[in-house]
PDB file of N, CA and C in Angstrom:
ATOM      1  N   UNK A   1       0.830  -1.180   0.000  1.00  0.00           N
ATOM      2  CA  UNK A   1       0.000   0.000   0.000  1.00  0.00           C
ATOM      3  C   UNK A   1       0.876   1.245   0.000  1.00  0.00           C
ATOM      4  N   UNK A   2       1.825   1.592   0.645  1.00  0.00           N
ATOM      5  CA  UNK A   2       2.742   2.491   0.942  1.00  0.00           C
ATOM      6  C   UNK A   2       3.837   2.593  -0.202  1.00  0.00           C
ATOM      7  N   UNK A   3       3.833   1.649  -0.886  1.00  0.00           N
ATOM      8  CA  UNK A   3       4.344   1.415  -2.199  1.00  0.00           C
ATOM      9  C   UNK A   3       4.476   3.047  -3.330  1.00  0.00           C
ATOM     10  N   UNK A   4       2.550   2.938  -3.428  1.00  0.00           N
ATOM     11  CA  UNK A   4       2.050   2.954  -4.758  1.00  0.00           C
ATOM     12  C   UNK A   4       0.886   4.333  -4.278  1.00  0.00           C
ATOM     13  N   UNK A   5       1.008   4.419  -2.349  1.00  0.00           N
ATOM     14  CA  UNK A   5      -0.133   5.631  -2.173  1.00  0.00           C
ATOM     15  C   UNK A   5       0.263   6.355  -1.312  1.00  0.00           C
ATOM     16  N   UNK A   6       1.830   5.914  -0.616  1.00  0.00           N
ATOM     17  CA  UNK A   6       2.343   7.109  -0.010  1.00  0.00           C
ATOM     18  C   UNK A   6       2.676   8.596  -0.168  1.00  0.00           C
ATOM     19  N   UNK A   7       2.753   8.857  -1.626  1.00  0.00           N
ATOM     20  CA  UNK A   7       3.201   9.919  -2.285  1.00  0.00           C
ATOM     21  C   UNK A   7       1.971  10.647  -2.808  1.00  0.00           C
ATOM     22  N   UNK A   8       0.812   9.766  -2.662  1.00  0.00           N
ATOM     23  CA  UNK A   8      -0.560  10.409  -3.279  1.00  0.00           C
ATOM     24  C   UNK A   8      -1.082  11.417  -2.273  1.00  0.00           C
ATOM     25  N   UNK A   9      -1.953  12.641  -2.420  1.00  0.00           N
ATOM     26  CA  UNK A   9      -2.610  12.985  -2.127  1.00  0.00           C
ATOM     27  C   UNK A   9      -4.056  12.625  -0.934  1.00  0.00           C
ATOM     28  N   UNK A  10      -3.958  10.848  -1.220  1.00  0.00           N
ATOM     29  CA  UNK A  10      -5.473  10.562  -0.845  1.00  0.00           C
ATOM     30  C   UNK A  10      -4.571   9.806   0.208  1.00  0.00           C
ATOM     31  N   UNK A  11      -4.752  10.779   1.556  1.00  0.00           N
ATOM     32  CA  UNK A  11      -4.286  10.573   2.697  1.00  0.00           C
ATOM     33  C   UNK A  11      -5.146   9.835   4.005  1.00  0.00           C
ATOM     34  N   UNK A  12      -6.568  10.311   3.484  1.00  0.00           N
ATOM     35  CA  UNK A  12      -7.093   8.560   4.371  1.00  0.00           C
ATOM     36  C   UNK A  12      -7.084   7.437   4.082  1.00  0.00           C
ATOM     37  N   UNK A  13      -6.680   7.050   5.632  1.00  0.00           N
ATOM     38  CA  UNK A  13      -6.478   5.442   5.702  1.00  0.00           C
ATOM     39  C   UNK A  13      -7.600   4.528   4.750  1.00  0.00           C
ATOM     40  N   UNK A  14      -8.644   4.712   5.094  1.00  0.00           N
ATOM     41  CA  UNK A  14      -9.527   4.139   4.416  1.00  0.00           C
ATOM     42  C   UNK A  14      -9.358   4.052   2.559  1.00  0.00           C
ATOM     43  N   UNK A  15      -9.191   4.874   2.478  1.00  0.00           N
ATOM     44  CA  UNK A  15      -9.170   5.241   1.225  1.00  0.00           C
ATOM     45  C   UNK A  15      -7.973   4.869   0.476  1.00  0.00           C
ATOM     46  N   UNK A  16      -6.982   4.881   1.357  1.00  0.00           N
ATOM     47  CA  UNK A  16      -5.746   3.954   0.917  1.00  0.00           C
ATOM     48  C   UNK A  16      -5.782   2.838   0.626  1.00  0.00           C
ATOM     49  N   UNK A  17      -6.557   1.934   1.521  1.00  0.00           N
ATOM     50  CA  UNK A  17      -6.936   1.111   1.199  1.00  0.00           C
ATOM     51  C   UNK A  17      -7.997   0.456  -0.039  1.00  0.00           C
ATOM     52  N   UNK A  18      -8.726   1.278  -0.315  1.00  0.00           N
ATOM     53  CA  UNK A  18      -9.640   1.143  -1.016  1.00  0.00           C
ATOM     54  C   UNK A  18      -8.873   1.006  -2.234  1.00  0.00           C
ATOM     55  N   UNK A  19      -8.285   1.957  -2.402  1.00  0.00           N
ATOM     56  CA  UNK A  19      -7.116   2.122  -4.026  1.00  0.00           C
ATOM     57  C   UNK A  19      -6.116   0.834  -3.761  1.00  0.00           C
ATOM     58  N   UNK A  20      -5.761   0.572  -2.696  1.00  0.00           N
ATOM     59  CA  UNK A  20      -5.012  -0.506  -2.721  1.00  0.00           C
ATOM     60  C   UNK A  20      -5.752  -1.839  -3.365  1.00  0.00           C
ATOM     61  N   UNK A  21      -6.934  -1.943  -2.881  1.00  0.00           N
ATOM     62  CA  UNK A  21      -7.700  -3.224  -3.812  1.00  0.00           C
ATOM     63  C   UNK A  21      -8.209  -2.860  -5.000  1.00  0.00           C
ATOM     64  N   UNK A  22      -8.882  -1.897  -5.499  1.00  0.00           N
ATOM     65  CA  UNK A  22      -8.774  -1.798  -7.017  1.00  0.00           C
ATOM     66  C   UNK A  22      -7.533  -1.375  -7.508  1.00  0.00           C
ATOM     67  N   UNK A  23      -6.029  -1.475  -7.366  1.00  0.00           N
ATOM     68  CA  UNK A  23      -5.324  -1.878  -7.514  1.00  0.00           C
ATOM     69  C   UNK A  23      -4.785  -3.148  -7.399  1.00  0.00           C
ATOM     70  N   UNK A  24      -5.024  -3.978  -6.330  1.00  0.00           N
ATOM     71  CA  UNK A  24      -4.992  -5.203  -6.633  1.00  0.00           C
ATOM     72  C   UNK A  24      -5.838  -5.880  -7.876  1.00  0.00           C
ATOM     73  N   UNK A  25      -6.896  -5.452  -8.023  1.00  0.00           N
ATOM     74  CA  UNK A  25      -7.942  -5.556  -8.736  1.00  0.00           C
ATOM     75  C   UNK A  25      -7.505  -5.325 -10.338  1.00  0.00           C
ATOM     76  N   UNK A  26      -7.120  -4.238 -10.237  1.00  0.00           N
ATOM     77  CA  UNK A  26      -7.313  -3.931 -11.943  1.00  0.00           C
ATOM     78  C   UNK A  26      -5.998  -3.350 -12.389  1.00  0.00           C
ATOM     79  N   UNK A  27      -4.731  -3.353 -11.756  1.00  0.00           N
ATOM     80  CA  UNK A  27      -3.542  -3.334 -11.937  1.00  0.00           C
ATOM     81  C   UNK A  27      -2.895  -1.605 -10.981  1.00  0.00           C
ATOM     82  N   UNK A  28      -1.612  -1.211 -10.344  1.00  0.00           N
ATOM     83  CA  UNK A  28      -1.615  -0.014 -10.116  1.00  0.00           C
ATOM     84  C   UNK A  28      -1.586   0.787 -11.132  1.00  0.00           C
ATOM     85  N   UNK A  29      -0.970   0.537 -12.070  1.00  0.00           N
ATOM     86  CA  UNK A  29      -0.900   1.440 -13.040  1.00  0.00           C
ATOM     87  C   UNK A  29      -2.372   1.699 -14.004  1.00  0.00           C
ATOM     88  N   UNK A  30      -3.388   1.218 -14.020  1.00  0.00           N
ATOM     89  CA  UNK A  30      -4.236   1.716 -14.377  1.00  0.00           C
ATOM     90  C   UNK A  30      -4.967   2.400 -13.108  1.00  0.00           C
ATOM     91  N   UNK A  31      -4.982   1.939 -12.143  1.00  0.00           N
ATOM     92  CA  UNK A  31      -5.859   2.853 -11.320  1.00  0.00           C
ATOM     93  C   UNK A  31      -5.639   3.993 -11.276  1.00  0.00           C
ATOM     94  N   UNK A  32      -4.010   4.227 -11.247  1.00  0.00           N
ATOM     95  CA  UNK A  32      -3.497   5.549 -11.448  1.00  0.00           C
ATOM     96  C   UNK A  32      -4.002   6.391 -12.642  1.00  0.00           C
ATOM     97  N   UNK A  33      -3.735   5.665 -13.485  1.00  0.00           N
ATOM     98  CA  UNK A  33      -4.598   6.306 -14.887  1.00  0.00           C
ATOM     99  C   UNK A  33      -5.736   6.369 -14.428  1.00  0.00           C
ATOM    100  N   UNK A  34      -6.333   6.115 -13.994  1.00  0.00           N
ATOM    101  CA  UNK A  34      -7.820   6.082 -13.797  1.00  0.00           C
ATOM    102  C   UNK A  34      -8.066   7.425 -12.469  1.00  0.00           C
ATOM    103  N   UNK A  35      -7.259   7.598 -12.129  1.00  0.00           N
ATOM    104  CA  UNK A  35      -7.174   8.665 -11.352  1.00  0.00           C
ATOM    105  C   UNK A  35      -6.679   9.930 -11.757  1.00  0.00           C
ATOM    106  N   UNK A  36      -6.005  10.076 -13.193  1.00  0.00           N
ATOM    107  CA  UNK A  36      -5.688  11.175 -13.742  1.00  0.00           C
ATOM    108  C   UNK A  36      -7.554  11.126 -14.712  1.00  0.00           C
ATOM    109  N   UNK A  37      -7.730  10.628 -14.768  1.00  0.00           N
ATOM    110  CA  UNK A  37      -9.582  10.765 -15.462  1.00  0.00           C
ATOM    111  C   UNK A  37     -10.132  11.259 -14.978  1.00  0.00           C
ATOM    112  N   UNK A  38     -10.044  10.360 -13.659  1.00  0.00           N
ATOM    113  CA  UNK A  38     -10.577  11.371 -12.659  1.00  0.00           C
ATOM    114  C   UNK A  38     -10.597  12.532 -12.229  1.00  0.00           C
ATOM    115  N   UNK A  39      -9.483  13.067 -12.055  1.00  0.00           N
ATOM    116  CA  UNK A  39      -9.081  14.822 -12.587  1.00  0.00           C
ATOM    117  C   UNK A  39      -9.578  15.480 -13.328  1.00  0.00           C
ATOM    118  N   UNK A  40      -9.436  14.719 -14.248  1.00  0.00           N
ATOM    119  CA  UNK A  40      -9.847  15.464 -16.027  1.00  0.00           C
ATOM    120  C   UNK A  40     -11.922  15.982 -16.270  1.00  0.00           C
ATOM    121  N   UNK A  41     -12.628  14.378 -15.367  1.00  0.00           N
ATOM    122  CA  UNK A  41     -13.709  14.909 -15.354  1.00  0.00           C
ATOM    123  C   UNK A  41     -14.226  15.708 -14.289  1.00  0.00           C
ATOM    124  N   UNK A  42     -13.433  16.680 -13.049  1.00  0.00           N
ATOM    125  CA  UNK A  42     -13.496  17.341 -12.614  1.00  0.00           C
ATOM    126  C   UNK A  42     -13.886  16.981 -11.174  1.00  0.00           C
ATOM    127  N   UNK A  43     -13.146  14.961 -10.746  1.00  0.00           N
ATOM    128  CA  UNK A  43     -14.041  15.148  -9.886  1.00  0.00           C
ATOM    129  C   UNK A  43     -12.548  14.680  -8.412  1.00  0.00           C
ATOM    130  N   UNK A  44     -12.524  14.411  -7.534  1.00  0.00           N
ATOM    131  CA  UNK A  44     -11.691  14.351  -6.839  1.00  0.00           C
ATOM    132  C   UNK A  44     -10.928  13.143  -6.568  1.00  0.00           C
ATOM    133  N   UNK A  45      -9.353  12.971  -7.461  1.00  0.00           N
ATOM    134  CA  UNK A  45      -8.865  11.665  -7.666  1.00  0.00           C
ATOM    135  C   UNK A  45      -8.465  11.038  -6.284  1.00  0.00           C
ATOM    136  N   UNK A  46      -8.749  11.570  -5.290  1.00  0.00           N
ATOM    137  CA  UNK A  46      -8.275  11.177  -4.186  1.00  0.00           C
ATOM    138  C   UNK A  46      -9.641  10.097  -3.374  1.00  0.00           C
ATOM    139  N   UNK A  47     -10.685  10.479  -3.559  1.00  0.00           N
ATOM    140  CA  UNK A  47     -11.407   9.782  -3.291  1.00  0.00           C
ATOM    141  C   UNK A  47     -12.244   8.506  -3.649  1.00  0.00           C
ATOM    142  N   UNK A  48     -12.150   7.283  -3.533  1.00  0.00           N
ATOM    143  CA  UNK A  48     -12.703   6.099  -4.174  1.00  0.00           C
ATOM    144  C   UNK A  48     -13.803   6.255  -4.867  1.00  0.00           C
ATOM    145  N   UNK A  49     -15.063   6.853  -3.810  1.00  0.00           N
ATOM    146  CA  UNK A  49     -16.303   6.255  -3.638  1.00  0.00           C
ATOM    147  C   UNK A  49     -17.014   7.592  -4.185  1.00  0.00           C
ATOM    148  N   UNK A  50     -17.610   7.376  -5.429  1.00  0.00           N
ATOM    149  CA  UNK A  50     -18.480   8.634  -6.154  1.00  0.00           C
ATOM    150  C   UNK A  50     -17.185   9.460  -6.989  1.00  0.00           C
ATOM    151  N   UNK A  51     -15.790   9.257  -7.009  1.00  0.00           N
ATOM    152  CA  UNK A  51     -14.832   9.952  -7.994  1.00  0.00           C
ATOM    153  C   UNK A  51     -14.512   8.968  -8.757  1.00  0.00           C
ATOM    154  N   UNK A  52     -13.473   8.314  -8.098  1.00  0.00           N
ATOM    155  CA  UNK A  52     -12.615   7.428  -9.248  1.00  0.00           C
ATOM    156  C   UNK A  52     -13.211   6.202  -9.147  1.00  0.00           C
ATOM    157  N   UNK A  53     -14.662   5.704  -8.566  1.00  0.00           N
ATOM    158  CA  UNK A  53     -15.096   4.447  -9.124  1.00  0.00           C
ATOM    159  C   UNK A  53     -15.519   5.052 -10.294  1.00  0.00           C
ATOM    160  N   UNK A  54     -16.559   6.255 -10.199  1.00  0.00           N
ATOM    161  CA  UNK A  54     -17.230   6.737 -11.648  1.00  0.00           C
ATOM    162  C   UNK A  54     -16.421   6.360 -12.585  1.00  0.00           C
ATOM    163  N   UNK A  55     -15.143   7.058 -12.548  1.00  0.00           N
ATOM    164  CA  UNK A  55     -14.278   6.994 -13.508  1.00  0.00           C
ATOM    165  C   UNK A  55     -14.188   5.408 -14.098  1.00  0.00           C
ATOM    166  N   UNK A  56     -13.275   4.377 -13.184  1.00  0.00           N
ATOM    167  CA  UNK A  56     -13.718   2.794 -13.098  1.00  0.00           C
ATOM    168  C   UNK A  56     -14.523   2.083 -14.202  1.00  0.00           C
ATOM    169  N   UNK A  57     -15.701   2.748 -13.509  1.00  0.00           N
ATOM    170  CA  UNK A  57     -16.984   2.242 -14.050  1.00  0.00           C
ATOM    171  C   UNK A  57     -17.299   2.268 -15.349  1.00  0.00           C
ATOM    172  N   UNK A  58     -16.694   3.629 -16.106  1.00  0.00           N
ATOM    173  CA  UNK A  58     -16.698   4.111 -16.762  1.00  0.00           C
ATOM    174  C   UNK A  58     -15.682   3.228 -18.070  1.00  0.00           C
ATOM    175  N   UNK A  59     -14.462   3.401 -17.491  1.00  0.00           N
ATOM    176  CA  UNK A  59     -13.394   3.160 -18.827  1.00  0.00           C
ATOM    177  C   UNK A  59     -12.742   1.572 -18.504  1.00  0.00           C
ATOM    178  N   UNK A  60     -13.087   0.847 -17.294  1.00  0.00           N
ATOM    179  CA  UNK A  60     -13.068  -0.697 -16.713  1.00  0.00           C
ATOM    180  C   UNK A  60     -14.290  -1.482 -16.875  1.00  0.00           C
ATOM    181  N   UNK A  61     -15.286  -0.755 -16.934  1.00  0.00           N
ATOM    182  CA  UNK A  61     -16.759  -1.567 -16.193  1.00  0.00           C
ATOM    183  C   UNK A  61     -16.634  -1.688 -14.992  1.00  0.00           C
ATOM    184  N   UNK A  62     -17.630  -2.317 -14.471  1.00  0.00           N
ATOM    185  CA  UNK A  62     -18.022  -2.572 -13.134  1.00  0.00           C
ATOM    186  C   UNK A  62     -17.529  -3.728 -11.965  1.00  0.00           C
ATOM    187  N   UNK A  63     -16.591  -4.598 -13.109  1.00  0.00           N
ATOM    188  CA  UNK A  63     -15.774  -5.391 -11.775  1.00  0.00           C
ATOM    189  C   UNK A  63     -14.865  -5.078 -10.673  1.00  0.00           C
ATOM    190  N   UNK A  64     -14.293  -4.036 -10.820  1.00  0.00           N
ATOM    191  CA  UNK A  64     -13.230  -3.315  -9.834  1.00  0.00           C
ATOM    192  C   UNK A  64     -14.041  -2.370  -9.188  1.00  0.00           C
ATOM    193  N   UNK A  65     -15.350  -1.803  -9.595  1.00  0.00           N
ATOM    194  CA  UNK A  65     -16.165  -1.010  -8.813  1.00  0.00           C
ATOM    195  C   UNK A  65     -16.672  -2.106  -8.083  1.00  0.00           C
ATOM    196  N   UNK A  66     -17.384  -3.164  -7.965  1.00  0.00           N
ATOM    197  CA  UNK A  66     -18.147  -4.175  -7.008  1.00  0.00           C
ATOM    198  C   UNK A  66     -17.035  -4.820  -6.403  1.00  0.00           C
ATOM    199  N   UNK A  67     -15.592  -5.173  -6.991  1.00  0.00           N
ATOM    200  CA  UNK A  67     -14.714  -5.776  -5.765  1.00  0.00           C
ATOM    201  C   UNK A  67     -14.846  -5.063  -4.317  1.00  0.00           C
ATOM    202  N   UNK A  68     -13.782  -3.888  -5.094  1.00  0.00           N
ATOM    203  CA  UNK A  68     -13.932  -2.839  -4.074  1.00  0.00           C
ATOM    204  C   UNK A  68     -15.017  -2.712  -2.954  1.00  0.00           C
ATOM    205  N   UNK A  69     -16.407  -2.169  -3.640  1.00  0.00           N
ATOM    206  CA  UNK A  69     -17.546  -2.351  -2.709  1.00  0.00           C
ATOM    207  C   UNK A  69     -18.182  -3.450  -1.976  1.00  0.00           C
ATOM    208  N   UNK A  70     -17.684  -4.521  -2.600  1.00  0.00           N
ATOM    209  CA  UNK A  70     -18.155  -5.999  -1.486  1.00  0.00           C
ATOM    210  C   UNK A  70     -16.988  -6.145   0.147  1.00  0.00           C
ATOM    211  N   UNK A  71     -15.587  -4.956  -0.108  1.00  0.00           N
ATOM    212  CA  UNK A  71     -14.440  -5.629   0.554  1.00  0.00           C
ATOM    213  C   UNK A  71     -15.137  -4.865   1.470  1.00  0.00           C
ATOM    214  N   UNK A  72     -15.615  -3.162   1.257  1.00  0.00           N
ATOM    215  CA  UNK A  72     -15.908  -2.546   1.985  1.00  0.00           C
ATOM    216  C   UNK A  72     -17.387  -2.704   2.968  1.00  0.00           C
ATOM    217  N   UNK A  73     -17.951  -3.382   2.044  1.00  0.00           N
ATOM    218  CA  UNK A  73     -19.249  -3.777   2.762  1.00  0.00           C
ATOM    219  C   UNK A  73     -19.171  -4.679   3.991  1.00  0.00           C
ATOM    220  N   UNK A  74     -17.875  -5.855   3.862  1.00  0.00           N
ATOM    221  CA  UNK A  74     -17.556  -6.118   4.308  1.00  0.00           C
ATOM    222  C   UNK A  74     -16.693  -6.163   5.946  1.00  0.00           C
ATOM    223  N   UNK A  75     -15.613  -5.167   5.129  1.00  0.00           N
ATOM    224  CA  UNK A  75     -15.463  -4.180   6.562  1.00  0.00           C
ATOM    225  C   UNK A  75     -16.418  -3.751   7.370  1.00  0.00           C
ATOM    226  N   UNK A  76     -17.285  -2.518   6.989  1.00  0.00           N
ATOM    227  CA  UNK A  76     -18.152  -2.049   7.679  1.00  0.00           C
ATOM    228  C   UNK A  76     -18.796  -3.261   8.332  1.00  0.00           C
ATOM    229  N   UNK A  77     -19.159  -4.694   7.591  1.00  0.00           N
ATOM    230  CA  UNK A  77     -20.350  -5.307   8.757  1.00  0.00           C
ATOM    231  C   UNK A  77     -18.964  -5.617  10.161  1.00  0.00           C
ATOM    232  N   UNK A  78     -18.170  -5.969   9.813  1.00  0.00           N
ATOM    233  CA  UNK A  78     -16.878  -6.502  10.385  1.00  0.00           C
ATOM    234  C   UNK A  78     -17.012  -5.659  11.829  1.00  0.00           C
ATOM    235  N   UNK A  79     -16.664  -4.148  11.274  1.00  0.00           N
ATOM    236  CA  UNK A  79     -16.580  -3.132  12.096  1.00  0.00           C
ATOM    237  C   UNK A  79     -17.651  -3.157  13.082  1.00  0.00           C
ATOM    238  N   UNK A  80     -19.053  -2.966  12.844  1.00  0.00           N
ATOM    239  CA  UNK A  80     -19.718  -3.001  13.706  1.00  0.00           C
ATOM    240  C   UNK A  80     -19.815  -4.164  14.792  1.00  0.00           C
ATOM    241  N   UNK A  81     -19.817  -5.502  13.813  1.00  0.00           N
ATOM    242  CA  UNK A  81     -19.865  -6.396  15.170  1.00  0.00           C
ATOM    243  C   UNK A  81     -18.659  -6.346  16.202  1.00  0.00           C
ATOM    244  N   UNK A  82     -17.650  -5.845  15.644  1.00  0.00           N
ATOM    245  CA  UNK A  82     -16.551  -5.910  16.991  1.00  0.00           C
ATOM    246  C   UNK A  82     -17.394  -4.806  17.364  1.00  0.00           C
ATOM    247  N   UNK A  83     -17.693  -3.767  17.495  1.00  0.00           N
ATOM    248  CA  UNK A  83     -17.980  -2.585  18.275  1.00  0.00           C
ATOM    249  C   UNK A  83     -18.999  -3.403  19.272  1.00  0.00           C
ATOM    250  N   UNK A  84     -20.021  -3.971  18.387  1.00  0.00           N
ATOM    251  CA  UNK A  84     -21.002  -4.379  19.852  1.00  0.00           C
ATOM    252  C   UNK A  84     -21.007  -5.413  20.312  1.00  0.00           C
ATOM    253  N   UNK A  85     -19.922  -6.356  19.775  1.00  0.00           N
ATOM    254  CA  UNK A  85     -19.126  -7.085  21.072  1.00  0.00           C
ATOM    255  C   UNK A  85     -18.320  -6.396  22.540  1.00  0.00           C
ATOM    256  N   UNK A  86     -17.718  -5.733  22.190  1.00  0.00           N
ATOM    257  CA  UNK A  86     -16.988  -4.901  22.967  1.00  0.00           C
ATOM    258  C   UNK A  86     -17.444  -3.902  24.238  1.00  0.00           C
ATOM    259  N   UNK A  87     -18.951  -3.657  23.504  1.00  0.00           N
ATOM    260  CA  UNK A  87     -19.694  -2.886  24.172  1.00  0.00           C
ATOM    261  C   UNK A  87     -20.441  -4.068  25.059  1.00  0.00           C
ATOM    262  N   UNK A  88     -20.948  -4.952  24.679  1.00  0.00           N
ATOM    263  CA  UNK A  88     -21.087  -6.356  24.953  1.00  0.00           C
ATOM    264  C   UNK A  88     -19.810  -7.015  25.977  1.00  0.00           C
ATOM    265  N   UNK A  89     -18.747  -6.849  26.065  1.00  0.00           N
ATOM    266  CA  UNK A  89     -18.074  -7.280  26.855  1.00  0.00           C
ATOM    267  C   UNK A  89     -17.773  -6.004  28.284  1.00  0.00           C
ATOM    268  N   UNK A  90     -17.610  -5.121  27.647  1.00  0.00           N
ATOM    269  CA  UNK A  90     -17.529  -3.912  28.339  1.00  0.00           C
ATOM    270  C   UNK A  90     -18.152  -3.688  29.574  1.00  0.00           C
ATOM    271  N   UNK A  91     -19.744  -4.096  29.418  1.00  0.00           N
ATOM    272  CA  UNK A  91     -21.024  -4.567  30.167  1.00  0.00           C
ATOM    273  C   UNK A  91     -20.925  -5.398  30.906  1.00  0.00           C
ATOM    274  N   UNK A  92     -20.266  -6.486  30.707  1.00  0.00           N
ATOM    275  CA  UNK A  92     -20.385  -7.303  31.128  1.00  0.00           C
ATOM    276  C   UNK A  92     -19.300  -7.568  32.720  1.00  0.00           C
ATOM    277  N   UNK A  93     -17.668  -6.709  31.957  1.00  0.00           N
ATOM    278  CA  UNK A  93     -16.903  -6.431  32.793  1.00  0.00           C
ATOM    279  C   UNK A  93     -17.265  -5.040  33.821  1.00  0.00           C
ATOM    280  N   UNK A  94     -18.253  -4.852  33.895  1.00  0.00           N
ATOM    281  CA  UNK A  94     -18.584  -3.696  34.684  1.00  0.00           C
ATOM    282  C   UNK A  94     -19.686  -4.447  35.515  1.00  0.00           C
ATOM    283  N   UNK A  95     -20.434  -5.542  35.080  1.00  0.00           N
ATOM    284  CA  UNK A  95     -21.580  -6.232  36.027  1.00  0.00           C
ATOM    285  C   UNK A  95     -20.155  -7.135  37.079  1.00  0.00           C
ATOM    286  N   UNK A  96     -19.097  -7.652  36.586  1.00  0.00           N
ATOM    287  CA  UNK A  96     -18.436  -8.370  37.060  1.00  0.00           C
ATOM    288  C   UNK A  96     -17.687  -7.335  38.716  1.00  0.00           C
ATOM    289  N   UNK A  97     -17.087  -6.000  38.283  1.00  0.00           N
ATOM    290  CA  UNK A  97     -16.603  -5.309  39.026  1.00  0.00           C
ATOM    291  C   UNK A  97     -17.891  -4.656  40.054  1.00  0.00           C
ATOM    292  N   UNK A  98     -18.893  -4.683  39.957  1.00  0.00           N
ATOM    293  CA  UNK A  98     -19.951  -4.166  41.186  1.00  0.00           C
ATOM    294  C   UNK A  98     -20.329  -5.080  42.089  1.00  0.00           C
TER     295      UNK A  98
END
């Protein structure tokens, strides 16, 4: 990841990531291209989601746009269940300490 997005502009983590799998996905060097498109149609190459998938979508089709969005869908469910485990354990270590 630090490779190919340290030097970029698109300085959230998240988002690093995101370019990191449609880069895995559809090669770095086109995403990059695909991120100077992104420029060109005026919209912000730094951001995955509503810039450079458009773009994607556009001059790739839609397989590197749905990778991407299944990894992330993913995450997010990921994310939440640790949260309300935690909150779930949290509870639980506080019934234990009274």
């Amino acid at each position: 990841m630090k490779r190919f997005w340290a030097k970029a502009l698109c300085n959230v983590r998240v988002n690093k990531a995101l370019f990191t799998f449609a880069s895995y996905n559809a090669g770095p060097t086109r995403v990059m291209n695909l991120r100077k498109t992104t420029s060109k149609m005026g919209l912000n190459p730094n951001l995955w989601f509503n810039n450079v998938e458009v773009a994607a979508a556009k001059k790739i089709g839609r397989e590197t746009v749905q990778y991407v969005s299944n990894i992330y869908k993913y995450y997010i469910a990921y994310r939440l269940i640790m949260e309300k485990l935690n909150k779930k354990r949290d509870v639980l270590d506080q019934q234990k300490a009274s």
